[in-house]
C-alpha atoms as a PDB file:
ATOM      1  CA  UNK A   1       2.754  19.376  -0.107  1.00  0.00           C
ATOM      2  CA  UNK A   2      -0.489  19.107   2.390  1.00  0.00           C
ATOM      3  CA  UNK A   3      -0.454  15.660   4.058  1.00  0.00           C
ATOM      4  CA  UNK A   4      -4.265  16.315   4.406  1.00  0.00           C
ATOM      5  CA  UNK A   5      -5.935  15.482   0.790  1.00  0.00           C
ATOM      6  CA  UNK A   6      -7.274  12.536  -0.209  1.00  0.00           C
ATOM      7  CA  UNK A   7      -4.860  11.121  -3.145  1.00  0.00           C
ATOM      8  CA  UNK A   8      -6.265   7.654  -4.363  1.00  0.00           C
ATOM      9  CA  UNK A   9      -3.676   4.720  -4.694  1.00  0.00           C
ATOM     10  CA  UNK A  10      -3.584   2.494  -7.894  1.00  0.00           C
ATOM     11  CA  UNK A  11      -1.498  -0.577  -6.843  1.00  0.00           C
ATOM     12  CA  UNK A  12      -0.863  -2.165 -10.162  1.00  0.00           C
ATOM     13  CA  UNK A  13       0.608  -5.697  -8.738  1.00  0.00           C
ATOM     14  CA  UNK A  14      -2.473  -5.971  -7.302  1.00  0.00           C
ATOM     15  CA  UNK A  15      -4.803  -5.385 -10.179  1.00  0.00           C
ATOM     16  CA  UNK A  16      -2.742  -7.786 -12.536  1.00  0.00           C
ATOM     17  CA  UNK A  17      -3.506 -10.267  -9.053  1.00  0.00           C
ATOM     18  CA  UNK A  18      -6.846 -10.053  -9.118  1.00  0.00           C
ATOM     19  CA  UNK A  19      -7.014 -10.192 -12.724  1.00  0.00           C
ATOM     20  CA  UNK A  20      -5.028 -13.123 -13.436  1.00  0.00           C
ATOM     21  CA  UNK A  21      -3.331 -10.993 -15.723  1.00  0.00           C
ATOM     22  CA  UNK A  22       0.414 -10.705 -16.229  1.00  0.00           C
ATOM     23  CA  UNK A  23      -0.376  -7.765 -18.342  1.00  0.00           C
ATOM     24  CA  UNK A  24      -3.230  -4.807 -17.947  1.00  0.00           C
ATOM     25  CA  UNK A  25      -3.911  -3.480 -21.333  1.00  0.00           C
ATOM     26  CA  UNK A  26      -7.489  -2.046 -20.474  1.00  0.00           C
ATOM     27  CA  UNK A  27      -6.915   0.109 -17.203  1.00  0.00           C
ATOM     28  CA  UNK A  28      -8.270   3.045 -19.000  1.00  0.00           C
ATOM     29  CA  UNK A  29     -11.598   2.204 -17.710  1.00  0.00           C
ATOM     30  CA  UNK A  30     -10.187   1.529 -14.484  1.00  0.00           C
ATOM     31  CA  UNK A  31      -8.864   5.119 -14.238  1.00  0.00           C
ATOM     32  CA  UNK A  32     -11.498   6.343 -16.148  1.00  0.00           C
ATOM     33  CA  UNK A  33     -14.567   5.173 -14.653  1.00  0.00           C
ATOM     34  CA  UNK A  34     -16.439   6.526 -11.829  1.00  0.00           C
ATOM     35  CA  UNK A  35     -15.101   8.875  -9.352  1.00  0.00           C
ATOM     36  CA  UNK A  36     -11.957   8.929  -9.349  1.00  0.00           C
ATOM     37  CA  UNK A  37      -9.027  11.280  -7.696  1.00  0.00           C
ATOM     38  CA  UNK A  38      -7.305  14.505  -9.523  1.00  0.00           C
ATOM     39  CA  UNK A  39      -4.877  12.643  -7.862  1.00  0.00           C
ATOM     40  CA  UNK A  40      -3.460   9.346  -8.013  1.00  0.00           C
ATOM     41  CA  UNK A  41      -0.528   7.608  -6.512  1.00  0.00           C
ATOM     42  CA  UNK A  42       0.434   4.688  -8.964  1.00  0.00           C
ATOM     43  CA  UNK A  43       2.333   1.722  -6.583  1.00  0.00           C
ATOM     44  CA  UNK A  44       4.147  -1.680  -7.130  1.00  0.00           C
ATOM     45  CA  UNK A  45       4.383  -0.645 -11.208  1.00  0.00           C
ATOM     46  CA  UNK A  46       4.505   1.689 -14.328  1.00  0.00           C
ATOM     47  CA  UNK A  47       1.746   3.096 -16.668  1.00  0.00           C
ATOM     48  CA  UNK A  48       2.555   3.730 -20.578  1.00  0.00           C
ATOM     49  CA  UNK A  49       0.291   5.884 -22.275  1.00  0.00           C
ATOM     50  CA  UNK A  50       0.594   6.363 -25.815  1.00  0.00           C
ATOM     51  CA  UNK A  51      -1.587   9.587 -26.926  1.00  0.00           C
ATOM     52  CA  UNK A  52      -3.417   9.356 -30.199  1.00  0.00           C
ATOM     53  CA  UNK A  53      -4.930  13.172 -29.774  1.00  0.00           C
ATOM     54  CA  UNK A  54      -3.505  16.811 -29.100  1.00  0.00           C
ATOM     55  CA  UNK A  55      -4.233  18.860 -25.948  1.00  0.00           C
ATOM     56  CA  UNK A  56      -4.740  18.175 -22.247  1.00  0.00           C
ATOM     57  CA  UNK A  57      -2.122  18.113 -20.058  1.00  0.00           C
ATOM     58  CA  UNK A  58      -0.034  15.880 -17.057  1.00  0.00           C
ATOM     59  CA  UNK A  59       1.042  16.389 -14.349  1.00  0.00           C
ATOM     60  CA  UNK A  60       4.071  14.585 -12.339  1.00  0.00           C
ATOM     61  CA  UNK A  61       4.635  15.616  -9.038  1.00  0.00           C
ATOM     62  CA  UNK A  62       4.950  19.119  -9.529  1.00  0.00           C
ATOM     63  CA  UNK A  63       5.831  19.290 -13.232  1.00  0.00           C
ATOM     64  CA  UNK A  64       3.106  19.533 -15.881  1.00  0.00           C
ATOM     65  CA  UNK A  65       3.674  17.858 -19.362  1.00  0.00           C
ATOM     66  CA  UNK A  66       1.424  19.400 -22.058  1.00  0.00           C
ATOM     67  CA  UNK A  67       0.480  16.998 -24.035  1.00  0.00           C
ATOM     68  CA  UNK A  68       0.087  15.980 -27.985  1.00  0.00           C
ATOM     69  CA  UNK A  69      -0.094  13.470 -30.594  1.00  0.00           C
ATOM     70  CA  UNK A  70       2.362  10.850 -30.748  1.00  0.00           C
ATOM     71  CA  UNK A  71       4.020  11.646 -26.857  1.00  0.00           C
ATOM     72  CA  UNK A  72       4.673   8.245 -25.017  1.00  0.00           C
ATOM     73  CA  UNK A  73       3.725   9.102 -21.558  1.00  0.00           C
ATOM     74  CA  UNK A  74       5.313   6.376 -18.806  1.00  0.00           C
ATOM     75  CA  UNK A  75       3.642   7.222 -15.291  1.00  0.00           C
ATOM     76  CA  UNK A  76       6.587   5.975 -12.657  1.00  0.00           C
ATOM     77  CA  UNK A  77       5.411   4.604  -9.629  1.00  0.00           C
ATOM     78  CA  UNK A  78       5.300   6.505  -6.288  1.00  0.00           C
ATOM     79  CA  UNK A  79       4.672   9.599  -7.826  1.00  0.00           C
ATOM     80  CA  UNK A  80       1.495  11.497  -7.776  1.00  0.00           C
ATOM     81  CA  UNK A  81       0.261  11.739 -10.429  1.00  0.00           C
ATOM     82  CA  UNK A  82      -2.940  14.311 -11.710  1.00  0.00           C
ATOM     83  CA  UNK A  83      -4.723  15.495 -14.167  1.00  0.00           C
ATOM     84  CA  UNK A  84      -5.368  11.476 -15.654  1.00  0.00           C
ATOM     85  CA  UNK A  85      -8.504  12.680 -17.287  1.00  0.00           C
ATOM     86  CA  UNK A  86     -11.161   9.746 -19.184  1.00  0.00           C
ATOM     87  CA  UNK A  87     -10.781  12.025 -21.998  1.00  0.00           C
ATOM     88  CA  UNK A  88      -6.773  11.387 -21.967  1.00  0.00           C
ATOM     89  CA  UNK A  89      -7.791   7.866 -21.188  1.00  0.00           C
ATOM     90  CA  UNK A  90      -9.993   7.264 -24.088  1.00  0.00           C
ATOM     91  CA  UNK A  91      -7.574   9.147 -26.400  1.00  0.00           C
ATOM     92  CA  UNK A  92      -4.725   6.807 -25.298  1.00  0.00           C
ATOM     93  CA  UNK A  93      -3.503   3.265 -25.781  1.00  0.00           C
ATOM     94  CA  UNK A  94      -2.778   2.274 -22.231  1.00  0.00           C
ATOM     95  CA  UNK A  95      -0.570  -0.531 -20.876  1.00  0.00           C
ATOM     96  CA  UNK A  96       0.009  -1.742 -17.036  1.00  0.00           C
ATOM     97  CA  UNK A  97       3.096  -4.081 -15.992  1.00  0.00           C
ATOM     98  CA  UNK A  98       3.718  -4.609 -12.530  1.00  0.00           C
ATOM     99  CA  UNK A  99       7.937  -3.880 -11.402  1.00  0.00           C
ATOM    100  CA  UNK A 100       7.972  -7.603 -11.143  1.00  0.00           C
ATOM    101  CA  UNK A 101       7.269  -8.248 -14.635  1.00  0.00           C
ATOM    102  CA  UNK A 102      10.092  -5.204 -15.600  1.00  0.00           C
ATOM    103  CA  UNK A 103      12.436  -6.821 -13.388  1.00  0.00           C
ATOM    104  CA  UNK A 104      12.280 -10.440 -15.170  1.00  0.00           C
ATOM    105  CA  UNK A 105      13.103  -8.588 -18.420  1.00  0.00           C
ATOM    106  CA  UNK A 106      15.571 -10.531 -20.390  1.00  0.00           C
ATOM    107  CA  UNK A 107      18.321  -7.438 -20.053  1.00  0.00           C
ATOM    108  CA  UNK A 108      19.412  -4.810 -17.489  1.00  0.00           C
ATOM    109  CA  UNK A 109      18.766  -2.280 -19.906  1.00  0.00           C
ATOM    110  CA  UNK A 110      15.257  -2.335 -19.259  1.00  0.00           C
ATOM    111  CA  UNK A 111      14.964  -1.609 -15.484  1.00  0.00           C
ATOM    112  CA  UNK A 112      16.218   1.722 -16.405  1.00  0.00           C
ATOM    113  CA  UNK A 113      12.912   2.802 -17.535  1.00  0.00           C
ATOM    114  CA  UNK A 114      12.206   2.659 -13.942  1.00  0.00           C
ATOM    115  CA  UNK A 115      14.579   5.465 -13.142  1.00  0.00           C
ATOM    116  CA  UNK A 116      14.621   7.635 -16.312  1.00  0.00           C
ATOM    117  CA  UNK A 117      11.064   7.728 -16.292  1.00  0.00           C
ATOM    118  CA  UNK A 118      11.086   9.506 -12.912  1.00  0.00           C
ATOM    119  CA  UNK A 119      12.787  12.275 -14.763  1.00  0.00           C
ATOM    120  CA  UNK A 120      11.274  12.389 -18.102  1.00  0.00           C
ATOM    121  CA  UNK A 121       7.679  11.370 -18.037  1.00  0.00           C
ATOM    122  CA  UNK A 122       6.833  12.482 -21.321  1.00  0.00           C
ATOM    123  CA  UNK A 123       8.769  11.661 -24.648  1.00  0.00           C
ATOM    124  CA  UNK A 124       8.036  13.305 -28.231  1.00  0.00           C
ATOM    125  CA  UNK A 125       8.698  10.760 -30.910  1.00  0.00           C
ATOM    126  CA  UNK A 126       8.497  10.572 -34.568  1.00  0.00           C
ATOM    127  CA  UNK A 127       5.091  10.010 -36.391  1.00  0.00           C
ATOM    128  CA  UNK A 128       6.544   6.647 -37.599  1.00  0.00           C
ATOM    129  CA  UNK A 129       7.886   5.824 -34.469  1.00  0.00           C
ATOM    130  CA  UNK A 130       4.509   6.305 -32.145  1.00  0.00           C
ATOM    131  CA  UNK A 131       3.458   4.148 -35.182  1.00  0.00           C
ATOM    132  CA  UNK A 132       5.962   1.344 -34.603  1.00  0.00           C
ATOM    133  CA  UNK A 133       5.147   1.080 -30.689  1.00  0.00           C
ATOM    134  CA  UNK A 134       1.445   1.375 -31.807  1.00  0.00           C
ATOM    135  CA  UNK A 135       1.692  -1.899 -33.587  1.00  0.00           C
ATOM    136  CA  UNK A 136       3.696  -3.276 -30.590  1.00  0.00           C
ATOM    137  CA  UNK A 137       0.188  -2.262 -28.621  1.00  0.00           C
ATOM    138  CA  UNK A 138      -1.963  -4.113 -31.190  1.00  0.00           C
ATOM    139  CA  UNK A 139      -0.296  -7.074 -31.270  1.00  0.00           C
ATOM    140  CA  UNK A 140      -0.005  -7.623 -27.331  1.00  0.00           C
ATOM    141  CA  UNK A 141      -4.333  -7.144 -27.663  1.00  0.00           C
ATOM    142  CA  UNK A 142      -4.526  -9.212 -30.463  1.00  0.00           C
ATOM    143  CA  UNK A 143      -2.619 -11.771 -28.528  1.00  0.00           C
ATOM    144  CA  UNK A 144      -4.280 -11.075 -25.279  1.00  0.00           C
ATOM    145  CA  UNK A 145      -8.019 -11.740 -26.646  1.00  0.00           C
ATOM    146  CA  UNK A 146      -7.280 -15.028 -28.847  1.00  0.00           C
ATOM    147  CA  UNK A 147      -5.344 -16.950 -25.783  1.00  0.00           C
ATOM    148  CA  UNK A 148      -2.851 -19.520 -27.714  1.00  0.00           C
ATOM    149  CA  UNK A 149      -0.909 -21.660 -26.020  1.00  0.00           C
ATOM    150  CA  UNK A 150       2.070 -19.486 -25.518  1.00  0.00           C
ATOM    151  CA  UNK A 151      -0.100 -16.663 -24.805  1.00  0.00           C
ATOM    152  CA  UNK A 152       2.260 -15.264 -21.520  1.00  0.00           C
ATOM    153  CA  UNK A 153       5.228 -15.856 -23.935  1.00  0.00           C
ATOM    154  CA  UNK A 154       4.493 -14.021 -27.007  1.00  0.00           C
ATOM    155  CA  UNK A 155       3.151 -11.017 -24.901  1.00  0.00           C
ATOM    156  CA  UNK A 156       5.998 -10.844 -22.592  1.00  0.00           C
ATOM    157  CA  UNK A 157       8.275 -10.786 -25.700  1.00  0.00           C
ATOM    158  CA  UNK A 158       6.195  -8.293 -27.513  1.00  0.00           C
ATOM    159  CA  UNK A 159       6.224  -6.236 -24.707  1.00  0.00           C
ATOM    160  CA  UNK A 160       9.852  -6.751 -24.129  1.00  0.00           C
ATOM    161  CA  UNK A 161      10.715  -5.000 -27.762  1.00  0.00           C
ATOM    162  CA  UNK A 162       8.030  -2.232 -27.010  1.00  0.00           C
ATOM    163  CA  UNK A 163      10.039  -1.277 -23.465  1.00  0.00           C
ATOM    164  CA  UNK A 164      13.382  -1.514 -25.989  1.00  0.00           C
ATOM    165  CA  UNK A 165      11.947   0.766 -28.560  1.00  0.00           C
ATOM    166  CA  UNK A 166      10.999   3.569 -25.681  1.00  0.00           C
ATOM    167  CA  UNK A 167      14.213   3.370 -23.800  1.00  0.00           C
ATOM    168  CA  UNK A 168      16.077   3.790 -27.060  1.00  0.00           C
ATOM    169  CA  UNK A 169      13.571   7.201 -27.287  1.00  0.00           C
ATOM    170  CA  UNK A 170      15.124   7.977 -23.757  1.00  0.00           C
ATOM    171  CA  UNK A 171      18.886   7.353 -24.350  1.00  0.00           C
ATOM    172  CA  UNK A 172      18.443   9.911 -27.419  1.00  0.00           C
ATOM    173  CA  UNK A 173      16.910  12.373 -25.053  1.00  0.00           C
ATOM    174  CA  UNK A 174      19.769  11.856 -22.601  1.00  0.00           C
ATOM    175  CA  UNK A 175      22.557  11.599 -25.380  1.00  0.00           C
ATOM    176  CA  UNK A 176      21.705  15.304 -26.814  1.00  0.00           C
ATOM    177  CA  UNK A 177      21.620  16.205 -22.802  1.00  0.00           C
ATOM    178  CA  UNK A 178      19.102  17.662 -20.505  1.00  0.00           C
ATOM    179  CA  UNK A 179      20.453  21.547 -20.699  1.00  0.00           C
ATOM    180  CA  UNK A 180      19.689  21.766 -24.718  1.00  0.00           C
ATOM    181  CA  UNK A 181      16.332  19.440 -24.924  1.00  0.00           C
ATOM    182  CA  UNK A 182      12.975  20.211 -23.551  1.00  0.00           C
ATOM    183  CA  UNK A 183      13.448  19.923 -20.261  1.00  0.00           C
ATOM    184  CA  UNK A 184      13.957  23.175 -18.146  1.00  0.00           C
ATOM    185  CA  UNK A 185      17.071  22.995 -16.369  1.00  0.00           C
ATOM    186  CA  UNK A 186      16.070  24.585 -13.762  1.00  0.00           C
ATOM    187  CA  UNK A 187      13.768  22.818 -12.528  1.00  0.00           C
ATOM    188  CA  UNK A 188      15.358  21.286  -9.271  1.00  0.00           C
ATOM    189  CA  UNK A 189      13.624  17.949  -9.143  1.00  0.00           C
ATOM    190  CA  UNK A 190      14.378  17.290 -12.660  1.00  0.00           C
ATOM    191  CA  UNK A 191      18.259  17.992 -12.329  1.00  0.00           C
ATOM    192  CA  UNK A 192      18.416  15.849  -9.071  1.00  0.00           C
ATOM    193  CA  UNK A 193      16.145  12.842 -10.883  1.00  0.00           C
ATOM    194  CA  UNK A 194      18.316  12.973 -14.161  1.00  0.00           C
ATOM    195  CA  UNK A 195      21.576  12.765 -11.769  1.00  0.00           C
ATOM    196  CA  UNK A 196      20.143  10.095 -10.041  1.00  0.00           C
ATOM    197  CA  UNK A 197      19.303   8.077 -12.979  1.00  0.00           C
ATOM    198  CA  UNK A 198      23.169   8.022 -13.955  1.00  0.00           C
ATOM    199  CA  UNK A 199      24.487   8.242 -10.570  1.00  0.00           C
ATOM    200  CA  UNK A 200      23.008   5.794  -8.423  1.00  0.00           C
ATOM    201  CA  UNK A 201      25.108   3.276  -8.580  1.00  0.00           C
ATOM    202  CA  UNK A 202      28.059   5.487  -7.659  1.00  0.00           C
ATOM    203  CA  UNK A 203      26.870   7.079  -4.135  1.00  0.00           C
ATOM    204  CA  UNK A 204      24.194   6.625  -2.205  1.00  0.00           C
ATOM    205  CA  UNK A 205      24.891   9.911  -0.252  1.00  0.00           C
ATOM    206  CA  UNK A 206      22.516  13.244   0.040  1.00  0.00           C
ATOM    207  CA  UNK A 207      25.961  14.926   0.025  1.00  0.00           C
ATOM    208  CA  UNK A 208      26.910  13.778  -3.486  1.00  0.00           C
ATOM    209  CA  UNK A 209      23.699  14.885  -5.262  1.00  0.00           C
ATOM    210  CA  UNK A 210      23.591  18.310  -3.528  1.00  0.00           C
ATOM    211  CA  UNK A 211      27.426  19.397  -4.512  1.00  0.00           C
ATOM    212  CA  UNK A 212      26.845  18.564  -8.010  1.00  0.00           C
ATOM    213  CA  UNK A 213      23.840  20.812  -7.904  1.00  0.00           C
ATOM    214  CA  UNK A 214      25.386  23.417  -5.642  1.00  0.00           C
ATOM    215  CA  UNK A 215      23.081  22.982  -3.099  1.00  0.00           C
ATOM    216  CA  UNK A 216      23.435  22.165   0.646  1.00  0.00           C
ATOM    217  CA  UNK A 217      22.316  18.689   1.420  1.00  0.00           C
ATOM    218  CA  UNK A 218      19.779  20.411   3.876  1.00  0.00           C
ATOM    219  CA  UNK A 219      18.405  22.346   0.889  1.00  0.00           C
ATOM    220  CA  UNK A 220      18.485  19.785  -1.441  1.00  0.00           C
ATOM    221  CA  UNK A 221      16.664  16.807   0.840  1.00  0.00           C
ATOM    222  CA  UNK A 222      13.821  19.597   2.300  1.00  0.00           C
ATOM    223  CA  UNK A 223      13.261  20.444  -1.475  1.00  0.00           C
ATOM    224  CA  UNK A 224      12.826  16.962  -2.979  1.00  0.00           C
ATOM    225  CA  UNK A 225      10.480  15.841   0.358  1.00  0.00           C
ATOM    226  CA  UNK A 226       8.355  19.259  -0.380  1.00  0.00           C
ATOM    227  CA  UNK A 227       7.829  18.256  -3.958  1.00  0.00           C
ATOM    228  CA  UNK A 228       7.493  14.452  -3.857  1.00  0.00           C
ATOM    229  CA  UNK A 229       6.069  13.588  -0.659  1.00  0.00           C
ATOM    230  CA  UNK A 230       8.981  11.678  -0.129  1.00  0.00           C
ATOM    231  CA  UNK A 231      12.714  11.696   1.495  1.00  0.00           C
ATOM    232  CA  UNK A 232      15.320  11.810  -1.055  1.00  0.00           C
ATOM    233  CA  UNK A 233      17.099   8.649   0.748  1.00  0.00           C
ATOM    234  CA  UNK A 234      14.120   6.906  -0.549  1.00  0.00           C
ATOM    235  CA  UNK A 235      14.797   7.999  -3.581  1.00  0.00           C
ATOM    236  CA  UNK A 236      18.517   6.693  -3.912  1.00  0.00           C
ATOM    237  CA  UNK A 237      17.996   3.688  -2.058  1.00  0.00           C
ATOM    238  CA  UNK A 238      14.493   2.295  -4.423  1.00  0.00           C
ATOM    239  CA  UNK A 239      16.417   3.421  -7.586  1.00  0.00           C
ATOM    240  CA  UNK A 240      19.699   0.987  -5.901  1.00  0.00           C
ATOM    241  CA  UNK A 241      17.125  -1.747  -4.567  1.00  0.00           C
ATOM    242  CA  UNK A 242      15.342  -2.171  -8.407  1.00  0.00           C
ATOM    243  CA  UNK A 243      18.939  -3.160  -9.643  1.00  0.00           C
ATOM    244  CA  UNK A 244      19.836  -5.366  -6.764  1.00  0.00           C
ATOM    245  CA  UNK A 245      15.974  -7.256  -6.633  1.00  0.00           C
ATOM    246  CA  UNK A 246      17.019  -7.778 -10.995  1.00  0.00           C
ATOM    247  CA  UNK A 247      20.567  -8.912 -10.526  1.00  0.00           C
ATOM    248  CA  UNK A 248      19.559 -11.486  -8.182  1.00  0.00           C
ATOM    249  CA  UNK A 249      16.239 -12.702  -9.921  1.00  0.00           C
ATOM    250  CA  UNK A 250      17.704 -12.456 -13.393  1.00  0.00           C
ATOM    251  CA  UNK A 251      21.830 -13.512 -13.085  1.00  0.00           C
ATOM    252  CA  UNK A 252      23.656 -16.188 -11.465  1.00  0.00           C
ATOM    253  CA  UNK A 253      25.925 -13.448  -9.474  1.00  0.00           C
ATOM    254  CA  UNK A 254      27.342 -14.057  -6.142  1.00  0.00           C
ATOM    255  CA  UNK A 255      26.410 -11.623  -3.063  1.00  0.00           C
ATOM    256  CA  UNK A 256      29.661 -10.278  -3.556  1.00  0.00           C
ATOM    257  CA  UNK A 257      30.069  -9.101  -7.306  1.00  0.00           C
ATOM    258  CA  UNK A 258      26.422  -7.519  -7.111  1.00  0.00           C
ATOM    259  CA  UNK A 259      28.334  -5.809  -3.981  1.00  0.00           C
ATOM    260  CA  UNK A 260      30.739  -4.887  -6.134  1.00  0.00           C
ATOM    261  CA  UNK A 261      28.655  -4.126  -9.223  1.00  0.00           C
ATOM    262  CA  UNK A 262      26.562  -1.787  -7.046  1.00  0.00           C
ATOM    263  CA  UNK A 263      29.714  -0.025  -5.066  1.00  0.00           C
ATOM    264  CA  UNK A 264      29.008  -1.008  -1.684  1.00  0.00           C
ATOM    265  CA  UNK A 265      32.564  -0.741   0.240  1.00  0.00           C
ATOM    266  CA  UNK A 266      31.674  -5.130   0.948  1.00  0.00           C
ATOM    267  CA  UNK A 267      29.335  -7.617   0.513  1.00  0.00           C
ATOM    268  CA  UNK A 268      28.284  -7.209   4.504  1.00  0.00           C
ATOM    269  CA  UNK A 269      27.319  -3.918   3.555  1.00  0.00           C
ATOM    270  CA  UNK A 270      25.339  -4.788   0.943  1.00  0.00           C
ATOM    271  CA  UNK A 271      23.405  -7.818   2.877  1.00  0.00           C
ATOM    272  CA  UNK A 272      22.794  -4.818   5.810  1.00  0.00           C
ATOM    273  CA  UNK A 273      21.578  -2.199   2.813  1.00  0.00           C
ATOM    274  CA  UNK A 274      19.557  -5.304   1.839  1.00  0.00           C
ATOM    275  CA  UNK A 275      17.859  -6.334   4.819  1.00  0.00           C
ATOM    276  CA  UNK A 276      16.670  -3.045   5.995  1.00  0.00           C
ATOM    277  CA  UNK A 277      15.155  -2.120   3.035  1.00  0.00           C
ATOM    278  CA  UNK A 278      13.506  -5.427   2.586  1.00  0.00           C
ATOM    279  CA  UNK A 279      13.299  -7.249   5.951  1.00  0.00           C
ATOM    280  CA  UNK A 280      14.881 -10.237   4.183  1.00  0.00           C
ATOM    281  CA  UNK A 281      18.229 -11.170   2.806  1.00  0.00           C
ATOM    282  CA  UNK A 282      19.526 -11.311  -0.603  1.00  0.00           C
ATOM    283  CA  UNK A 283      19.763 -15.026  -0.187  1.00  0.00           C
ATOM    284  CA  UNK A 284      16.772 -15.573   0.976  1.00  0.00           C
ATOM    285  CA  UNK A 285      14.998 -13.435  -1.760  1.00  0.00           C
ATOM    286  CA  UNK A 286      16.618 -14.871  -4.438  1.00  0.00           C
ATOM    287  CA  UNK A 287      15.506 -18.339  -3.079  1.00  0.00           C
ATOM    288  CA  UNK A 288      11.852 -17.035  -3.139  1.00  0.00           C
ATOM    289  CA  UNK A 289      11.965 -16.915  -7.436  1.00  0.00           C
ATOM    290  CA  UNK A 290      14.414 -19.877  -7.725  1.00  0.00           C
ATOM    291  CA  UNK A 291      11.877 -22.463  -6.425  1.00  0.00           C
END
């Protein structure tokens, strides 16, 4: 991957920030309007797309998703992402949520989106499915442009049963199993992506990943940096940290049983995995929401 182009960053947190927003539901004329990147880099969030029209294309990293009607289409953040076309924009409904707002989902269930949409960008669901999340999408507007009282609440929940509906799309894909579905199994990133997304709470080592895919660790970590941009320790440790950052916002867990939850060998070792990859401690940021 050339370190030299240009990729334009979307940092979703921020929009919904400037907006005053906890919910984008028009960023298709953010991404669609002027000049804007083949390439784009979505941070601090996720991107659902549901496509009302056939053809085009996506593009995650270095697998392309052709697309069609009634594909649900979650963009996962750090990725690149190309090919987001304003035709593809027009011809899709388009919601924004920041990983804040994912993480203060009700159940635990829901930050796996975060990690199973690394793997499997685009789903194929049934025509009266797509319609059932399209009605999810039409209510969060409606509720969005008449601002009742309990406007934040009745979107959050609405939005809350869409996320349900879609991971329940994902469990089935993951259920029937990655070798007899859609997605090529050869495809290296995919394999080491779908083993993450079951596996990260097991090991956080290179080592692990690579003998389950009969690869050297070597191999394995220069292939995942050439096609994401990124090491793969930042891989395994964001897809540990998004469970962590939820089980201290959302549960009443001690230091120790998220430890434990998470398989860290102590809770030391967990409050050192912590800091470095925040600069704070797991007390401390689970004081910062309980104020």
């Amino acid at each position: 991957m050339s370190e030299c182009r240009k990729i334009e960053g979307i940092d979703i947190s921020q929009l919904i920030q400037e907006r005053g927003e906890d919910i984008i539901i028009n960023l298709n004329t953010t991404l669609a309007e002027g000049e804007v990147s083949n390439e784009v880099l979505i941070r601090n969030g996720i991107v659902i797309l549901l496509c009302k029209a056939d053809g085009g294309s996506i593009c995650v990293d270095s697998k392309e998703y052709k697309l069609s009607k009634n594909n649900v289409v979650v963009l996962p953040e750090n990725h690149i992402i190309r090919n987001i076309t304003p035709s593809l924009m027009r011809e899709s409904d388009v919601i924004a949520v920041s990983v804040d707002y994912i993480l203060n989902m009700p159940s635990p269930i829901d930050t796996s989106i975060l990690n199973y949409s690394r793997y499997i960008s685009v789903l194929k669901v049934s025509d009266e499915k797509f319609s059932d999340l399209q009605s999810y999408y039409k209510f969060i507007y409606k509720e969005s442009q008449e601002g009742c009282r309990y406007q934040s609440e009745i979107i959050h929940s609405i939005f809350y049963a869409l996320i349900l509906e879609i991971m329940a799309e994902y469990e089935k894909v993951f259920e029937i199993g990655y070798e007899t579905s859609d997605i090529k199994a050869n495809n290296l990133s995919d394999r080491f992506f779908q083993l993450l997304a079951t596996n990260y709470k097991k090991s956080r080592s290179v080592t692990f990943y690579a003998e389950r895919l009969n690869l050297t660790p070597k191999y394995l970590s220069t292939a995942i940096k050439r096609v994401t941009g990124r090491p793969i320790l930042d891989w395994i440790h964001e897809a540990i940290m998004i469970d962590a950052k939820m089980l201290l916002r959302t549960t009443d867990m001690t230091v120790q049983e998220i430890s434990e939850q998470l398989n860290f060998s102590s809770p030391s070792a967990f409050v050192q995995f912590f800091r470095k990859n925040t600069a704070t401690t797991p007390h401390l940021y689970r004081k910062m929401f309980n104020r």
